[in-house]
Protein backbone atom coordinates (compact mmCIF):
# COMPACT_ATOMS: atom_id res chain seq x y z
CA UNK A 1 71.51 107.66 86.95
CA UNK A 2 73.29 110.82 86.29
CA UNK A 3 76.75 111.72 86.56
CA UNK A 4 79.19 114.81 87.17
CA UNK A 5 82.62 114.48 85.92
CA UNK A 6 85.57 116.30 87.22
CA UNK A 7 88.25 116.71 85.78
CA UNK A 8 91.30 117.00 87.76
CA UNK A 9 94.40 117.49 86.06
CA UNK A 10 96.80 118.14 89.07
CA UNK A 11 96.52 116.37 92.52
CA UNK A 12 99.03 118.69 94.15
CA UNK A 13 97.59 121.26 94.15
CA UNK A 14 94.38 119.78 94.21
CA UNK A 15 91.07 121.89 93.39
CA UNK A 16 89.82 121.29 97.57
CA UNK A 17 86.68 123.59 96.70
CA UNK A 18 85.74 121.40 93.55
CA UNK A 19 85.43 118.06 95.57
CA UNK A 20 83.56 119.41 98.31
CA UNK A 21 81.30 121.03 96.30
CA UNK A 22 81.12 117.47 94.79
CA UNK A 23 80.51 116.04 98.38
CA UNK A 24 77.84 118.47 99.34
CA UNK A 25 75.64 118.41 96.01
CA UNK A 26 75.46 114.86 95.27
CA UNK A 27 76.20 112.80 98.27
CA UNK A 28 78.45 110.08 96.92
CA UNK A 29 82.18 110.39 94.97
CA UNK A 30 83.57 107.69 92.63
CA UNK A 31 87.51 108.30 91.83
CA UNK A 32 88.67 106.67 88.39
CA UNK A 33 93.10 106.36 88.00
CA UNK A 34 95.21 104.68 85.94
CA UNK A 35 97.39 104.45 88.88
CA UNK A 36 97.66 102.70 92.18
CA UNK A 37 94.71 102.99 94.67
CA UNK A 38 97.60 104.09 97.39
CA UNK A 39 98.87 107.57 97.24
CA UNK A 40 96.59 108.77 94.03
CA UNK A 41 93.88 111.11 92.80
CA UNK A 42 91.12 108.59 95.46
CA UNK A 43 93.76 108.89 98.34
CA UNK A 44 93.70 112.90 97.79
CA UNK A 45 90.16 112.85 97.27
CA UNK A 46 89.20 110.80 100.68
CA UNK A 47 91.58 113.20 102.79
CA UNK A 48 89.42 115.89 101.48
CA UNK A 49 86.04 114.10 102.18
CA UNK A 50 86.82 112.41 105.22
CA UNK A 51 88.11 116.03 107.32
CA UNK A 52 84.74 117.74 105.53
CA UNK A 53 82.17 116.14 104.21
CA UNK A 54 82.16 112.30 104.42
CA UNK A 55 80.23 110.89 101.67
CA UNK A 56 80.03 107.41 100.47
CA UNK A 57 82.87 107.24 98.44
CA UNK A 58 84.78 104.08 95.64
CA UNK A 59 88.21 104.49 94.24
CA UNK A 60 88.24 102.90 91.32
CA UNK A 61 92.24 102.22 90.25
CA UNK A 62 95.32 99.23 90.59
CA UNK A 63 95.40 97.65 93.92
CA UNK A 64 98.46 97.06 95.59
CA UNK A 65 100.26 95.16 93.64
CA UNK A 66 102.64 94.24 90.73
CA UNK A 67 101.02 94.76 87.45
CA UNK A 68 101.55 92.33 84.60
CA UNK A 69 102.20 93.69 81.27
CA UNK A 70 99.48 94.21 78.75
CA UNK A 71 98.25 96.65 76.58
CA UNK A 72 96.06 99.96 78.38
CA UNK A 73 92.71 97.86 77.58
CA UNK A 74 94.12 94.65 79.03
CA UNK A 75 95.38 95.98 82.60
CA UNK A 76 91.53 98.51 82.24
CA UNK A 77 89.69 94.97 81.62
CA UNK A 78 91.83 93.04 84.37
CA UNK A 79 91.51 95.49 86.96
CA UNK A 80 87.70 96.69 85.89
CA UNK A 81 88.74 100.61 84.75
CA UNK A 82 86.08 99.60 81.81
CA UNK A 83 82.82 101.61 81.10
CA UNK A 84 81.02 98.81 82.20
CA UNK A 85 82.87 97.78 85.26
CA UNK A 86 82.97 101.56 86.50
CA UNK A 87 78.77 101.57 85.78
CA UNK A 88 78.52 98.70 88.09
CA UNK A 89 80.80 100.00 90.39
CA UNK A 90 78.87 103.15 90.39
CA UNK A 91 75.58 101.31 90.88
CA UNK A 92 77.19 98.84 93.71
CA UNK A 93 78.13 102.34 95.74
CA UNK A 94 74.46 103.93 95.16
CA UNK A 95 73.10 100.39 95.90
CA UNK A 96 74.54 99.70 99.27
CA UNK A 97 74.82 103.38 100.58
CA UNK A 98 71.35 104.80 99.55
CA UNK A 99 68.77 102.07 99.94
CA UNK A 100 65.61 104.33 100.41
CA UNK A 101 66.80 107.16 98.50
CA UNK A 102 63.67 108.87 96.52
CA UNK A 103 62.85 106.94 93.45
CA UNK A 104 66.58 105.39 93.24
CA UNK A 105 67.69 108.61 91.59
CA UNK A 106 71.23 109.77 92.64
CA UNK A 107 73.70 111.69 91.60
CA UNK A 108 77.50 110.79 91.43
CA UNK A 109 80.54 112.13 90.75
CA UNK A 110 83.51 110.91 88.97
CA UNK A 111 86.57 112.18 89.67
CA UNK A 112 88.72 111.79 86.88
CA UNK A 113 92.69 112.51 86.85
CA UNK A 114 93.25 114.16 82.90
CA UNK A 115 96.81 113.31 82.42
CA UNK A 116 96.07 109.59 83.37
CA UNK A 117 92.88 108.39 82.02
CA UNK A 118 92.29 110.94 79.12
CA UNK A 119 95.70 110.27 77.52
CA UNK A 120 95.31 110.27 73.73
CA UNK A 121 95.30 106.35 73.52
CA UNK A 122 92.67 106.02 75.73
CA UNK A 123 90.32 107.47 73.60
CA UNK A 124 88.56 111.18 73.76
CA UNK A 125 84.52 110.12 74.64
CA UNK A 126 84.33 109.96 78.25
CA UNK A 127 80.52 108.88 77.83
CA UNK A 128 82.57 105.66 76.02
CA UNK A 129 84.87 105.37 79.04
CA UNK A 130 82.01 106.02 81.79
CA UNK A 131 79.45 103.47 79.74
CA UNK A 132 76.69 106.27 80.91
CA UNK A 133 76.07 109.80 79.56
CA UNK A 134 78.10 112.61 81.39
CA UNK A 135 76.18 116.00 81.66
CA UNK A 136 78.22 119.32 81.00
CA UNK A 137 76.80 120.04 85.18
């Protein structure tokens, strides 16, 4: 499995061109937040998708409700934002929206909000956060 990151810094404005480019080229979108799954980088992301390419597509962030307290790696483990959890989230998508693709290879994108996950506590190796290799593509 290969991956795309994008980084999105902003989601107002959002880079429209970026994700659907994203859409058409690889066929499936994973969003990754530190924030809510309502009214975040996925929400943005699905509007996009939804009115011009629809893709398979898994928002990866905190559901709808309160959020204990806990260090950045306790709420990531609890609510699966971990490089393992996103992998398996990741292969779940390819697993149940592809089933005769060619060979099982796929490509994915993560969309990735900068100011949220990337923060300098979080660590700089995305490869670390992703738990796969991220090409440059």
């Amino acid at each position: 499995m290969r991956a795309r990151l994008i980084d999105m810094p902003t989601i107002k404005p959002i880079d429209t061109e970026a994700v659907l480019a994203a859409a058409r080229e690889t066929g499936f979108i994973v969003t990754v937040e530190e924030h809510s799954i309502h009214g975040g980088l996925g929400a943005a992301v699905a509007e996009i998708v939804v009115q011009n390419h629809p893709v398979p597509m898994k928002m990866i962030a905190f559901p709808d409700e309160f959020v204990p307290a806990g260090t950045s790696a306790e709420l990531f483990a609890h609510y699966g934002i971990t490089g393992p959890a996103i992998a398996e989230a990741v292969k779940e998508l390819l697993r149940s929206s592809a089933p005769g693709r060619a060979g099982g290879f796929a490509r994915t994108e993560l969309v990735v909000p900068r100011r949220r996950l990337l923060c300098p506590r979080c660590g700089p190796k995305l490869e670390r956060l992703s738990g796969f290799p991220l090409g440059d593509e």
